[in-house]
PDB file of N, CA and C in Angstrom:
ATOM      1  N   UNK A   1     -15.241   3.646  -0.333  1.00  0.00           N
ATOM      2  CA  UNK A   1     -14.265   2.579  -0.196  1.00  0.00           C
ATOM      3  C   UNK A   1     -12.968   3.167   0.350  1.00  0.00           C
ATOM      4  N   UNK A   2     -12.361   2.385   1.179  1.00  0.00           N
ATOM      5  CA  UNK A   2     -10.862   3.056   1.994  1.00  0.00           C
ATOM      6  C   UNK A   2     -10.063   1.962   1.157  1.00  0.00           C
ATOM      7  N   UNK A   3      -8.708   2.436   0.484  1.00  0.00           N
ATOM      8  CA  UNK A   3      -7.773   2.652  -0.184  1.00  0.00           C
ATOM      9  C   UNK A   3      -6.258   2.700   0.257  1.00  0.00           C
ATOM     10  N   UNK A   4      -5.791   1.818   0.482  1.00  0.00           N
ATOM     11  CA  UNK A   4      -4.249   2.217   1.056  1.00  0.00           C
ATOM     12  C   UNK A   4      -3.369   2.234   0.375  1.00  0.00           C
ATOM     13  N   UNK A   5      -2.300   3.122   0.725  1.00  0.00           N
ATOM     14  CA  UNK A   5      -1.103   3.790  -0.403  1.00  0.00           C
ATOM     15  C   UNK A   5       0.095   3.579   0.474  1.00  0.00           C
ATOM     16  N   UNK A   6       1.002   3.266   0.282  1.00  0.00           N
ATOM     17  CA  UNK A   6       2.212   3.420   0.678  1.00  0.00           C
ATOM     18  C   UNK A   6       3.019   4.827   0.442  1.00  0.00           C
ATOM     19  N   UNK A   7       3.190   5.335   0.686  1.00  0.00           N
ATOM     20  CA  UNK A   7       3.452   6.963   0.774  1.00  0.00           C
ATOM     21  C   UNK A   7       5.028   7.428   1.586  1.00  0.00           C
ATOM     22  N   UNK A   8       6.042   8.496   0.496  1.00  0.00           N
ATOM     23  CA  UNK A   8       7.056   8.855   1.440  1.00  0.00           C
ATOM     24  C   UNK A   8       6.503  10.000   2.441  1.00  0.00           C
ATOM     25  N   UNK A   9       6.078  10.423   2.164  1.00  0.00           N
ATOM     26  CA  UNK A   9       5.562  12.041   3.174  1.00  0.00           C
ATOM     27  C   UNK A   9       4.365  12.248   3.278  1.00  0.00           C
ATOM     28  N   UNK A  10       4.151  12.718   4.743  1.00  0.00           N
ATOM     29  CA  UNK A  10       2.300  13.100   4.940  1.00  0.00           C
ATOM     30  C   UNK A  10       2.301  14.095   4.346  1.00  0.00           C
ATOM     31  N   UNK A  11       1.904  14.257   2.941  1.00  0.00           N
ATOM     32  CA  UNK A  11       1.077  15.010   1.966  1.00  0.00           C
ATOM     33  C   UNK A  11       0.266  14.630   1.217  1.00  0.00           C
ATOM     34  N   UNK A  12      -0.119  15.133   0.489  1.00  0.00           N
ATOM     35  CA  UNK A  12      -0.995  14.532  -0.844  1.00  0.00           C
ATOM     36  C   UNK A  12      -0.268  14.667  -2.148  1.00  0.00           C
ATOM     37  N   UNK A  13       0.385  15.429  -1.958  1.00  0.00           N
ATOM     38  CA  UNK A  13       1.548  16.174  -3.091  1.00  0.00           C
ATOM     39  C   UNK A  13       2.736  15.157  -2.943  1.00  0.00           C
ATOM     40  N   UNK A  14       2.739  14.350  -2.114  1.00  0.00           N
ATOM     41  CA  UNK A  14       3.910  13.616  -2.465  1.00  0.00           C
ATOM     42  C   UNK A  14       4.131  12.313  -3.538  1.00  0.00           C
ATOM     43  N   UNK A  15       4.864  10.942  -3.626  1.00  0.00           N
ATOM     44  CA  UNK A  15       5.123  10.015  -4.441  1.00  0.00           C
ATOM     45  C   UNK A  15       4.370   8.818  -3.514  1.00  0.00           C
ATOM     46  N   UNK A  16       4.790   7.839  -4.425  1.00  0.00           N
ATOM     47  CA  UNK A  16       3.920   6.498  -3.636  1.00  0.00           C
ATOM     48  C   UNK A  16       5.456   5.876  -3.533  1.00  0.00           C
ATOM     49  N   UNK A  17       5.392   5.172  -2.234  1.00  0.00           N
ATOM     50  CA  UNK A  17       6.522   4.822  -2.214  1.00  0.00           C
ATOM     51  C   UNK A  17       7.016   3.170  -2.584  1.00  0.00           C
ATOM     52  N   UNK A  18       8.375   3.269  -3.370  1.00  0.00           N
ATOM     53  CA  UNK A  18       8.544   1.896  -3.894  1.00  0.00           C
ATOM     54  C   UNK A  18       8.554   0.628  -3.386  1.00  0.00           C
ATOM     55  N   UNK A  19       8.562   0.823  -2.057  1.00  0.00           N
ATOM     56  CA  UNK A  19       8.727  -0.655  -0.702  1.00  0.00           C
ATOM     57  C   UNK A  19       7.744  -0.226   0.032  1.00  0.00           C
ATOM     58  N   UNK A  20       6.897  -1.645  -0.349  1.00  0.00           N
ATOM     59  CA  UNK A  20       5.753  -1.816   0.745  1.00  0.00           C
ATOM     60  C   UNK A  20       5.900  -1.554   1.763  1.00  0.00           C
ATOM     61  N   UNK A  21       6.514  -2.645   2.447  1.00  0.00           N
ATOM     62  CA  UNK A  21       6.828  -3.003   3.638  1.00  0.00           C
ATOM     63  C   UNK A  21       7.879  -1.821   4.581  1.00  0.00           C
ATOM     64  N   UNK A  22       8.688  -1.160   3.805  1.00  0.00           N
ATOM     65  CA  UNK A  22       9.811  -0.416   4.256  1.00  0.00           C
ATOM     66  C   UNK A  22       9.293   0.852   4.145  1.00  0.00           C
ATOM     67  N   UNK A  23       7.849   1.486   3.632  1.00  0.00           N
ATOM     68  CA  UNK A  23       7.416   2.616   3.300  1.00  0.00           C
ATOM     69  C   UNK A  23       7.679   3.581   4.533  1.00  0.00           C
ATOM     70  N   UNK A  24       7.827   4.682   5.173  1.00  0.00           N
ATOM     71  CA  UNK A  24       7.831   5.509   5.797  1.00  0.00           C
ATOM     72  C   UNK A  24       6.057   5.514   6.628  1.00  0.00           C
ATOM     73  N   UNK A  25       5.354   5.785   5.667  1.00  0.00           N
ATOM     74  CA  UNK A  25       3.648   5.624   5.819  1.00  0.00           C
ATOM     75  C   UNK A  25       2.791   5.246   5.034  1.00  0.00           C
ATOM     76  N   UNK A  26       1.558   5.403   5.495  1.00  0.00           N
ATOM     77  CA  UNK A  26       0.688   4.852   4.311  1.00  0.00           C
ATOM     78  C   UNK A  26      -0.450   5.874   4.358  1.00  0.00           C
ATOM     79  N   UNK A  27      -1.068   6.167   3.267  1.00  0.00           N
ATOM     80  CA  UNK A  27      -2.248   7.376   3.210  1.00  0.00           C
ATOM     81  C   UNK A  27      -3.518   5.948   3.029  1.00  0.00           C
ATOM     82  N   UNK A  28      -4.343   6.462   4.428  1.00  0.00           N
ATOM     83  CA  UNK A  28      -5.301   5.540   4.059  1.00  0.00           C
ATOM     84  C   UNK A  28      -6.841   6.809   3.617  1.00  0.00           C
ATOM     85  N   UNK A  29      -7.388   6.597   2.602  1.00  0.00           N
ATOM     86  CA  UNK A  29      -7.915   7.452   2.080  1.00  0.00           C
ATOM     87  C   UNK A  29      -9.425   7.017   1.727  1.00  0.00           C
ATOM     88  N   UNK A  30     -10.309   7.428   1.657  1.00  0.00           N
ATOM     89  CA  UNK A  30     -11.904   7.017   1.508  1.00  0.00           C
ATOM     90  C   UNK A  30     -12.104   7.337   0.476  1.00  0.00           C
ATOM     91  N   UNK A  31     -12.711   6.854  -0.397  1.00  0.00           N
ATOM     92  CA  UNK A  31     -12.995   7.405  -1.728  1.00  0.00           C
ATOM     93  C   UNK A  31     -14.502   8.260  -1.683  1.00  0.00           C
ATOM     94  N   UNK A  32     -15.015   7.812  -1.093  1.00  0.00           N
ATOM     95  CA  UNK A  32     -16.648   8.408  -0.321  1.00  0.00           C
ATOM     96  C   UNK A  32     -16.706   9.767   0.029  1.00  0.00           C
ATOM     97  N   UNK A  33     -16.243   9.584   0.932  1.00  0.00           N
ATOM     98  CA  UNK A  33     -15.573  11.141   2.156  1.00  0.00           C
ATOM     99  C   UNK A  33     -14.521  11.700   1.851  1.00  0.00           C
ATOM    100  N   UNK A  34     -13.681  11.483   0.845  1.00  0.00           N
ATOM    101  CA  UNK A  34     -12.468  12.157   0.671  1.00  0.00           C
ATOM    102  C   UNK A  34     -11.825  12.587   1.718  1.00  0.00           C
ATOM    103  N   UNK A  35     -11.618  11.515   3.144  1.00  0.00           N
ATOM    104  CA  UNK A  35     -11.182  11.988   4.223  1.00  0.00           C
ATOM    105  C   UNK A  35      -9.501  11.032   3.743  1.00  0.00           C
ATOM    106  N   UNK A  36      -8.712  12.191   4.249  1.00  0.00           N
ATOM    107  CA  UNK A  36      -7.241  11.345   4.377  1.00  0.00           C
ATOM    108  C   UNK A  36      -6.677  11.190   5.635  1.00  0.00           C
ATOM    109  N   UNK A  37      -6.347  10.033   5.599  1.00  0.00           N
ATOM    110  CA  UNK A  37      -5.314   9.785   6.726  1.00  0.00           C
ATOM    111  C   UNK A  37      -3.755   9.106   7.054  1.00  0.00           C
ATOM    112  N   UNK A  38      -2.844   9.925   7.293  1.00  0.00           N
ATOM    113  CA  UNK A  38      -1.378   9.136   7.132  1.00  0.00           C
ATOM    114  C   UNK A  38      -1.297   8.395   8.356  1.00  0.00           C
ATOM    115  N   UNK A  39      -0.834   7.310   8.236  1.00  0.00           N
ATOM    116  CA  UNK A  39      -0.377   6.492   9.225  1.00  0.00           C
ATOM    117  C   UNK A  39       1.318   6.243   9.364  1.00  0.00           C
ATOM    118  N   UNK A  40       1.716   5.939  10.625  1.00  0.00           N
ATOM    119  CA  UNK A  40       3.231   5.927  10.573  1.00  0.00           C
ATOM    120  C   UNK A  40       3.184   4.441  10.064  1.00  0.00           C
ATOM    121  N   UNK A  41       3.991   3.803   9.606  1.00  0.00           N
ATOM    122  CA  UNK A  41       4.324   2.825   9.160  1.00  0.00           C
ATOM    123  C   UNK A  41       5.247   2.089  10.338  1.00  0.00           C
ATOM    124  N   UNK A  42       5.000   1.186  11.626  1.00  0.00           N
ATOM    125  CA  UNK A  42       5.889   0.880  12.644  1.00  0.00           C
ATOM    126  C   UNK A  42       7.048  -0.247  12.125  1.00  0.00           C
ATOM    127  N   UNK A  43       6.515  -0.880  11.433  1.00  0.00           N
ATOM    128  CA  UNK A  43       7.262  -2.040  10.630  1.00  0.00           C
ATOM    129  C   UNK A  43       8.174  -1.410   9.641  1.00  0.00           C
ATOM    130  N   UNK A  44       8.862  -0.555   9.198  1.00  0.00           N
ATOM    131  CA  UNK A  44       9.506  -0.091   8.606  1.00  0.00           C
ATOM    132  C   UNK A  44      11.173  -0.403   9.556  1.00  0.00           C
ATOM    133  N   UNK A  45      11.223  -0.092  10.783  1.00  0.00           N
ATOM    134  CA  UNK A  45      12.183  -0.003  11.497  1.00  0.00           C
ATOM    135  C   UNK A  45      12.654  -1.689  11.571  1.00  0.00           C
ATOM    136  N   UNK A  46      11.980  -2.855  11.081  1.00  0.00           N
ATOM    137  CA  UNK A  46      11.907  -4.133  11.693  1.00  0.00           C
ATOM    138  C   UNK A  46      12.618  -4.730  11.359  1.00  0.00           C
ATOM    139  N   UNK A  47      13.288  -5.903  11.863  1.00  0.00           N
ATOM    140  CA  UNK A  47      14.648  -6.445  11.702  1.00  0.00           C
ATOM    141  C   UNK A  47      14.346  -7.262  10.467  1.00  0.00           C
ATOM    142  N   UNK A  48      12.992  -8.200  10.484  1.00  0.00           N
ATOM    143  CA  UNK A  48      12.534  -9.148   9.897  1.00  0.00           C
ATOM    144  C   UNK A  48      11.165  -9.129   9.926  1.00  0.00           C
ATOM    145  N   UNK A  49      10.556  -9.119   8.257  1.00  0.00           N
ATOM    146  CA  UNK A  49       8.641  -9.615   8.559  1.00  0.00           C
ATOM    147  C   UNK A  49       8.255  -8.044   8.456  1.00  0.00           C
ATOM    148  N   UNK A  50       8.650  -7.047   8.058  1.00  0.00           N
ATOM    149  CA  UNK A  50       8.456  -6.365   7.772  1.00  0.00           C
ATOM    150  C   UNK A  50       6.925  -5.719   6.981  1.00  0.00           C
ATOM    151  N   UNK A  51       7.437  -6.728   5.605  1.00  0.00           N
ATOM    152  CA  UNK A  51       5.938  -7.264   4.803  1.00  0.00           C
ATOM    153  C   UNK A  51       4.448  -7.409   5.352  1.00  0.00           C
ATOM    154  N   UNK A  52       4.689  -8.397   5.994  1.00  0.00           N
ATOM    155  CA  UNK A  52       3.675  -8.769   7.158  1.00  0.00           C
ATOM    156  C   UNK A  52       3.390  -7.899   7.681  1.00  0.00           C
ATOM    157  N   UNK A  53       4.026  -7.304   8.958  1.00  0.00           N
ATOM    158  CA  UNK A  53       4.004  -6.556   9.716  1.00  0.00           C
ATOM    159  C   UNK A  53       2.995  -4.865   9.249  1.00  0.00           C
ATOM    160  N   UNK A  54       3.607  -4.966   8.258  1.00  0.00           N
ATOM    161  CA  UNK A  54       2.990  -3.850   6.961  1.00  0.00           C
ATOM    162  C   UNK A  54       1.722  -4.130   6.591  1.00  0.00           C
ATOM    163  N   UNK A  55       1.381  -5.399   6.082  1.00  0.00           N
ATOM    164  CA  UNK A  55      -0.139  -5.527   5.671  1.00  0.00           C
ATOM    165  C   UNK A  55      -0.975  -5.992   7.018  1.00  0.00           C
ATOM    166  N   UNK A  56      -0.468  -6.262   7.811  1.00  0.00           N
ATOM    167  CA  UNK A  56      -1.541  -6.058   9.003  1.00  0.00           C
ATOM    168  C   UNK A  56      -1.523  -4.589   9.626  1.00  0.00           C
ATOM    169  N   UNK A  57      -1.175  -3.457   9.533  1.00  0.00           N
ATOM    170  CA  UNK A  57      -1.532  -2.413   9.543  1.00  0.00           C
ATOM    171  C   UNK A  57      -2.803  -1.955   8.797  1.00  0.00           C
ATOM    172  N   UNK A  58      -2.477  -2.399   7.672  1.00  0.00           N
ATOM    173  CA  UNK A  58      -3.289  -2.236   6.269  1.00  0.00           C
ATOM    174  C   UNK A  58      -4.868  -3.279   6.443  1.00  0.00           C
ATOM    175  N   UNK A  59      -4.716  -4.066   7.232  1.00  0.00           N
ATOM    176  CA  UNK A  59      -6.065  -5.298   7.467  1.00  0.00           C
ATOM    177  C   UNK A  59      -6.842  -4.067   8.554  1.00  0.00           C
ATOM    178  N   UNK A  60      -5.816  -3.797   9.597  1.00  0.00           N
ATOM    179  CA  UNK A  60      -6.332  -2.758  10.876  1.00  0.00           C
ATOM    180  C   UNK A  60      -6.860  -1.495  10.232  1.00  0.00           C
ATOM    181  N   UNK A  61      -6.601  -1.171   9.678  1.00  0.00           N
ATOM    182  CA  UNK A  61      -7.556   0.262   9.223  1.00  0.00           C
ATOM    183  C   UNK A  61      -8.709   0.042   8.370  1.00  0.00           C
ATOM    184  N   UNK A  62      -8.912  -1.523   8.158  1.00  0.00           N
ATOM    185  CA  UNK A  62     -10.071  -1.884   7.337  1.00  0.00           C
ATOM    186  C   UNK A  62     -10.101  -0.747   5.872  1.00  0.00           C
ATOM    187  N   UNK A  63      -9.262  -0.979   5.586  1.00  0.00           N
ATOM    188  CA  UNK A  63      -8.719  -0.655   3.519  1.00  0.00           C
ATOM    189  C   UNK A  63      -9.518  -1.882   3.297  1.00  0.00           C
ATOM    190  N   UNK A  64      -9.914  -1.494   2.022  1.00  0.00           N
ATOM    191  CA  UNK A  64     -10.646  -2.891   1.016  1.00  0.00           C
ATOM    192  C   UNK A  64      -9.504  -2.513  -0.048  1.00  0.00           C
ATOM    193  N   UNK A  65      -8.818  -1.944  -0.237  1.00  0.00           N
ATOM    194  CA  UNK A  65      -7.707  -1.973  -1.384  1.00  0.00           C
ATOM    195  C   UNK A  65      -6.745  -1.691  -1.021  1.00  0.00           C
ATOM    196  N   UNK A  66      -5.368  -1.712  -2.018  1.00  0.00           N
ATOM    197  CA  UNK A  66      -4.385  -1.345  -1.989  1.00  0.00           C
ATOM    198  C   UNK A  66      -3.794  -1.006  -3.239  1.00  0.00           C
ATOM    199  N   UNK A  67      -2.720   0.343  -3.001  1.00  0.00           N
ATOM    200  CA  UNK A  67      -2.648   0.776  -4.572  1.00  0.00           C
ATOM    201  C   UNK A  67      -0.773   0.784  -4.416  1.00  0.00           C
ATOM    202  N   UNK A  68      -0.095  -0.259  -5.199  1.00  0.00           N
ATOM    203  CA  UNK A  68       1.091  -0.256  -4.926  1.00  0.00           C
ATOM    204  C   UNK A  68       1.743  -0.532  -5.781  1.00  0.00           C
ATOM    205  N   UNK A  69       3.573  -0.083  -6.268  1.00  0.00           N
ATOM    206  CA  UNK A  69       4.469  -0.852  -7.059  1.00  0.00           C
ATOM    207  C   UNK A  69       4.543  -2.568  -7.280  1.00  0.00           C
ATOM    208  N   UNK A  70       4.663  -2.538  -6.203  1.00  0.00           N
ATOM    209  CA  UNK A  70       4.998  -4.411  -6.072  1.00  0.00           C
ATOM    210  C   UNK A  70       4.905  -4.654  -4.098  1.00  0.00           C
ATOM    211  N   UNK A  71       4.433  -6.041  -4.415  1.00  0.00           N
ATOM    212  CA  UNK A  71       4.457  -6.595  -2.897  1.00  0.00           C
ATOM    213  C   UNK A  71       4.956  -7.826  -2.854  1.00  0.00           C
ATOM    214  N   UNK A  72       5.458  -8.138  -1.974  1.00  0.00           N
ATOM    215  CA  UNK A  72       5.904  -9.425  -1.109  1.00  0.00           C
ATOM    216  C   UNK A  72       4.892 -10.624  -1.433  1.00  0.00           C
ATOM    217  N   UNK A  73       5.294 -11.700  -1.518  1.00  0.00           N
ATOM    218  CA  UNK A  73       4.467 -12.634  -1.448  1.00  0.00           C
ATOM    219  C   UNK A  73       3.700 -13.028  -0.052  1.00  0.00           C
ATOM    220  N   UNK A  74       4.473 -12.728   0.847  1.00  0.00           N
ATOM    221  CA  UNK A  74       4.358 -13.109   2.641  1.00  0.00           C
ATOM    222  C   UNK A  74       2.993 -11.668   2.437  1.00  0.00           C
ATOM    223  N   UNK A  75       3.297 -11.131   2.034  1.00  0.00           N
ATOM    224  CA  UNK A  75       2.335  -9.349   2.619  1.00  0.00           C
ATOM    225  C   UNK A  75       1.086  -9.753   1.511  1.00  0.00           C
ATOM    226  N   UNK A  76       0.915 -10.223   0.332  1.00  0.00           N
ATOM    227  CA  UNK A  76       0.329 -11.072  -0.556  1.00  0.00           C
ATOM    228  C   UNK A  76      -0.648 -11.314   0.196  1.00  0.00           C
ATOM    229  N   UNK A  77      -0.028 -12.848   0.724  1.00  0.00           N
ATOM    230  CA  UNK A  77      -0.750 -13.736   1.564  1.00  0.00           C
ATOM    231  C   UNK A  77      -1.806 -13.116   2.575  1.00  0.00           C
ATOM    232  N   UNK A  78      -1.213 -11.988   3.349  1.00  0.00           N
ATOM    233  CA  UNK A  78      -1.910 -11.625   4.345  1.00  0.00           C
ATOM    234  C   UNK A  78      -3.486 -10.813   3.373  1.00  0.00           C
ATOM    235  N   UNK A  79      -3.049 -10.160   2.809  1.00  0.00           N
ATOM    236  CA  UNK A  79      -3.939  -9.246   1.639  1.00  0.00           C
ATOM    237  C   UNK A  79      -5.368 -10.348   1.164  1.00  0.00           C
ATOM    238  N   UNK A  80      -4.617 -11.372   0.688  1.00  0.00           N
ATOM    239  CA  UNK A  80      -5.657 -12.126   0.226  1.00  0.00           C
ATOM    240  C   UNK A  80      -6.712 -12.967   1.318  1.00  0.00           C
ATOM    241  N   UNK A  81      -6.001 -13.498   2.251  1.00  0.00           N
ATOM    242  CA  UNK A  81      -6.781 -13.938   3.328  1.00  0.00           C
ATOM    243  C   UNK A  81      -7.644 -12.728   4.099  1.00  0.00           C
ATOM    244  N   UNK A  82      -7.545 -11.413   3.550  1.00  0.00           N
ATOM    245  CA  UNK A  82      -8.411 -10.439   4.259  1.00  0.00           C
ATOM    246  C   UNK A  82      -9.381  -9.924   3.214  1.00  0.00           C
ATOM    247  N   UNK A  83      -9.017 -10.296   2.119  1.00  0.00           N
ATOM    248  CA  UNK A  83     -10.135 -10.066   0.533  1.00  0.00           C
ATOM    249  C   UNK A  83      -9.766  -8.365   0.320  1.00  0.00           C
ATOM    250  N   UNK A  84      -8.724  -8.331   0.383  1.00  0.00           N
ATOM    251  CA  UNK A  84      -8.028  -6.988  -0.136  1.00  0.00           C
ATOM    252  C   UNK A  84      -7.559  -6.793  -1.442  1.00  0.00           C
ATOM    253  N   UNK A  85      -7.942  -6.301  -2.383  1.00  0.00           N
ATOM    254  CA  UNK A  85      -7.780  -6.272  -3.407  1.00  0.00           C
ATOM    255  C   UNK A  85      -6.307  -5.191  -3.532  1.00  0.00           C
ATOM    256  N   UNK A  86      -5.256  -5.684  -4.618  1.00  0.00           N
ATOM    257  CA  UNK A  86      -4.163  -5.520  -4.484  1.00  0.00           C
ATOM    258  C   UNK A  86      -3.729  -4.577  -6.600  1.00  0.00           C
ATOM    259  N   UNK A  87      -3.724  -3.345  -6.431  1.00  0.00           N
ATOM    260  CA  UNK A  87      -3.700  -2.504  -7.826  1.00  0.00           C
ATOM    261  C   UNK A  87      -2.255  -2.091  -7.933  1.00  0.00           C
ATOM    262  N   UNK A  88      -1.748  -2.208  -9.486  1.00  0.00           N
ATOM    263  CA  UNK A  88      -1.021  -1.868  -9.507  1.00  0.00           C
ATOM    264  C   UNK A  88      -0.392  -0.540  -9.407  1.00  0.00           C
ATOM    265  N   UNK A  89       0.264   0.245  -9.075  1.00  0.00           N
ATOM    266  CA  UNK A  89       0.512   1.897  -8.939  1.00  0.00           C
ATOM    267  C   UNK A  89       1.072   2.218 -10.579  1.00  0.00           C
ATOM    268  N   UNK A  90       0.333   3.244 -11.260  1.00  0.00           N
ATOM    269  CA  UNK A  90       1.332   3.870 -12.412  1.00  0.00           C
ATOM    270  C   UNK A  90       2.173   4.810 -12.198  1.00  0.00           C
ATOM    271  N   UNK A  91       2.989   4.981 -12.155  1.00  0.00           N
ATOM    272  CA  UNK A  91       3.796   6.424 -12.516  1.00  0.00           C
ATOM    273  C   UNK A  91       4.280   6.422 -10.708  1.00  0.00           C
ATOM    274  N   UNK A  92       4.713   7.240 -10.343  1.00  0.00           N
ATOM    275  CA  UNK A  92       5.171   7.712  -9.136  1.00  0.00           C
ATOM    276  C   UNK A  92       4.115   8.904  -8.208  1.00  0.00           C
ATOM    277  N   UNK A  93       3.713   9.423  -8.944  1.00  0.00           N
ATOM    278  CA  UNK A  93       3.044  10.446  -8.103  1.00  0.00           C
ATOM    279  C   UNK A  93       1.247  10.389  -7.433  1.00  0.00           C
ATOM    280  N   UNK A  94       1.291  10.061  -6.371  1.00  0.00           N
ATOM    281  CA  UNK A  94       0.324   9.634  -5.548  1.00  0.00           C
ATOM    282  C   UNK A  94      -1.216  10.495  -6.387  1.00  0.00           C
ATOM    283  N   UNK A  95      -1.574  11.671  -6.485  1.00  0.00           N
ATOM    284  CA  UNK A  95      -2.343  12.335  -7.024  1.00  0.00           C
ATOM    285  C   UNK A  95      -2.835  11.376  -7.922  1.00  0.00           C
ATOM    286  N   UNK A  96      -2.198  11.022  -8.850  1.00  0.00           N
ATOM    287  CA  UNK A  96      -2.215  10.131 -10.417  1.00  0.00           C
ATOM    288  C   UNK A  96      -2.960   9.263 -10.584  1.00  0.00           C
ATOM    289  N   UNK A  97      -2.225   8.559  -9.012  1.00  0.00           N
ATOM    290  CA  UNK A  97      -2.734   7.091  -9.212  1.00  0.00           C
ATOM    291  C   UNK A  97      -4.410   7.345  -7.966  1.00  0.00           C
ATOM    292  N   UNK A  98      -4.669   7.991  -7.292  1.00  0.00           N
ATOM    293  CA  UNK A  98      -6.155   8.565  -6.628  1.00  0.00           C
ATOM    294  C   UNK A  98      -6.939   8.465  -8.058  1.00  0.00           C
ATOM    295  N   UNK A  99      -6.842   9.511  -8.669  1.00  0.00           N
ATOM    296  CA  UNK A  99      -7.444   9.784 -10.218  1.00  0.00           C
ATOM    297  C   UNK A  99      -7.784   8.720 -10.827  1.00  0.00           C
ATOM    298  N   UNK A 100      -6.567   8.178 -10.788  1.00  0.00           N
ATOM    299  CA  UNK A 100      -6.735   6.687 -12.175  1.00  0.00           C
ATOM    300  C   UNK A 100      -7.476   5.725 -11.432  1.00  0.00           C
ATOM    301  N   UNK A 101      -7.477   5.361 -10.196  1.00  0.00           N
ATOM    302  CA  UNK A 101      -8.248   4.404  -9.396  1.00  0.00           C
ATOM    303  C   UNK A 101      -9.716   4.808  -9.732  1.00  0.00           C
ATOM    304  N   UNK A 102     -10.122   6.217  -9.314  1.00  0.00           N
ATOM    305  CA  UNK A 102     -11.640   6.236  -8.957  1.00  0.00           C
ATOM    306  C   UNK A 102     -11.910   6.531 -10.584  1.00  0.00           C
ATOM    307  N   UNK A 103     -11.152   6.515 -11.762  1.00  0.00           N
ATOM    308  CA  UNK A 103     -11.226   6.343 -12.853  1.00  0.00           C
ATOM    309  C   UNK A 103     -11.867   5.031 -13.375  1.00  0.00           C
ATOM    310  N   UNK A 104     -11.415   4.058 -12.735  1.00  0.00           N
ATOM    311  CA  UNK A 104     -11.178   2.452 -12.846  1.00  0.00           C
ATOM    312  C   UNK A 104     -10.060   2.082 -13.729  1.00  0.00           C
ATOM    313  N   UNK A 105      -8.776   2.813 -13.964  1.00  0.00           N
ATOM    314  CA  UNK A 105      -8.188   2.908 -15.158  1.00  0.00           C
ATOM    315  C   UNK A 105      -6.925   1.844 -14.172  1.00  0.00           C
ATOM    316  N   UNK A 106      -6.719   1.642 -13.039  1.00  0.00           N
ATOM    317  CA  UNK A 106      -5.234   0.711 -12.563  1.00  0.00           C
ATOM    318  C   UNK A 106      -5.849  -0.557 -12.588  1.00  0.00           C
ATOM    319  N   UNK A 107      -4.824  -1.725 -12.657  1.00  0.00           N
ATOM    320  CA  UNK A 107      -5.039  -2.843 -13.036  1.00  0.00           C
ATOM    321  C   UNK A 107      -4.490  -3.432 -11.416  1.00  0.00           C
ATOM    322  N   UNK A 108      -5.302  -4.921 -11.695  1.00  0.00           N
ATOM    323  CA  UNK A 108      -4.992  -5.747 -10.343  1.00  0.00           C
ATOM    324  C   UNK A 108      -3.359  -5.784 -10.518  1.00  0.00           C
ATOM    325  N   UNK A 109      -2.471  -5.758  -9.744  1.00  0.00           N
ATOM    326  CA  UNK A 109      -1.193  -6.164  -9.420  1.00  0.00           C
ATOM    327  C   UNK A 109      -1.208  -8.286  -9.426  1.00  0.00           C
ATOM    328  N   UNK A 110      -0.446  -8.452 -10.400  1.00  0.00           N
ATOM    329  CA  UNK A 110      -0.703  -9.791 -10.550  1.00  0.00           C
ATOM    330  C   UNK A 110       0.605 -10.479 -10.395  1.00  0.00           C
ATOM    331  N   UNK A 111       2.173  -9.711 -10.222  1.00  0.00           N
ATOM    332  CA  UNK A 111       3.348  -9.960 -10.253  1.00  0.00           C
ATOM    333  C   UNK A 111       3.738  -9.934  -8.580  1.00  0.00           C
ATOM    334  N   UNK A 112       3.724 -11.016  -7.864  1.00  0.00           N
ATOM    335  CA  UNK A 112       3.563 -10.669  -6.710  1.00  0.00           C
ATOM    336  C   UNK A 112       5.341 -11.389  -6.424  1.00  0.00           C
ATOM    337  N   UNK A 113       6.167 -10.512  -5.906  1.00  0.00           N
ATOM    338  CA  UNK A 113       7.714 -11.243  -5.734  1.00  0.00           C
ATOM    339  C   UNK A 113       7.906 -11.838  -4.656  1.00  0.00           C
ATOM    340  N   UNK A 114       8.787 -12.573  -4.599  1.00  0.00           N
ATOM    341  CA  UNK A 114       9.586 -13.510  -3.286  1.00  0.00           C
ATOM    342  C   UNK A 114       8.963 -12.690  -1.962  1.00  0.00           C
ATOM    343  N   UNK A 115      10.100 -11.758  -1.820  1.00  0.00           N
ATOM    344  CA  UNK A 115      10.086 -10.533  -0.741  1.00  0.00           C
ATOM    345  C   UNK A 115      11.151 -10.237  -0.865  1.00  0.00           C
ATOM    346  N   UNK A 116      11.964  -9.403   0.230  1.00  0.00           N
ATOM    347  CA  UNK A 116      13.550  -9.176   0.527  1.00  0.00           C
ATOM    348  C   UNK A 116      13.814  -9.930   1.715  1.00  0.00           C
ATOM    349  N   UNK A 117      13.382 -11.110   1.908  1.00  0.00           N
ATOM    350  CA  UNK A 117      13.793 -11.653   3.256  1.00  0.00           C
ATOM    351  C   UNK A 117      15.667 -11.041   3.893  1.00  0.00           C
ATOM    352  N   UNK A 118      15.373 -11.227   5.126  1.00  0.00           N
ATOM    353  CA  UNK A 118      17.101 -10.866   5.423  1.00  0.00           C
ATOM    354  C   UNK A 118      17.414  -9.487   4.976  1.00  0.00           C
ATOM    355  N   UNK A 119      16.435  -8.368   4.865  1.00  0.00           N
ATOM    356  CA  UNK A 119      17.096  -7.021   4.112  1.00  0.00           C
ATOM    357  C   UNK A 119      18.160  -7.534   2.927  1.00  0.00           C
ATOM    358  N   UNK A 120      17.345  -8.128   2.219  1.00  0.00           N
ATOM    359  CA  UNK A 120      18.424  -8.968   0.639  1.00  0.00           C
ATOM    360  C   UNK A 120      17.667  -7.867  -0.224  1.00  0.00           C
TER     361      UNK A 120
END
């Protein structure tokens, strides 16, 4: 199964990062193959739609999951109309939450917010 993370730095050693949409990259990762891959995040730079812009990256690399703090309702939307299952992230450190996933130990993300429309 491929897995997407929102991530500050192409490592594995790094944190998961707290904004979806505004993340730097995303580690899209196989649970199968233990193959990793960082992606730049282009929507990070974006005036507006960011969110969006973010989970259709995340539809394009064909992830069946996502392992995150919190998401957008707009980035939500896109997630669910692609049958992407949406986990909550524990703790900060990316390693953790790999572990706890293929554990089965993270829970669906069920608190889904507004967004930051307008960089609010």
């Amino acid at each position: 199964m491929k897995i997407a993370i929102p991530v500050d730095d192409v490592s594995m050693d790094t944190n998961i990062c707290i904004s979806f949409g505004r993340t730097p990259y995303f580690l899209i990762y196989d649970t199968e193959t233990k193959d990793a891959v960082f992606l730049d995040n282009s929507a990070a730079a974006s005036q507006g739609g960011a969110g969006i812009k973010a989970a259709q990256t995340i539809v394009d690399s064909k992830a069946e999951a996502l392992i995150t703090p919190r998401c957008g309702e707009n980035a939500a939307e896109v997630f669910h109309a692609a049958d992407i299952k949406l986990y909550q992230a524990k703790g900060a450190m990316l390693k953790h939450n790999l572990q706890a996933f293929e554990a089965g130990e993270l829970e669906l993300l069920n608190e889904i917010h507004p967004g930051f429309h307008g960089g609010k």
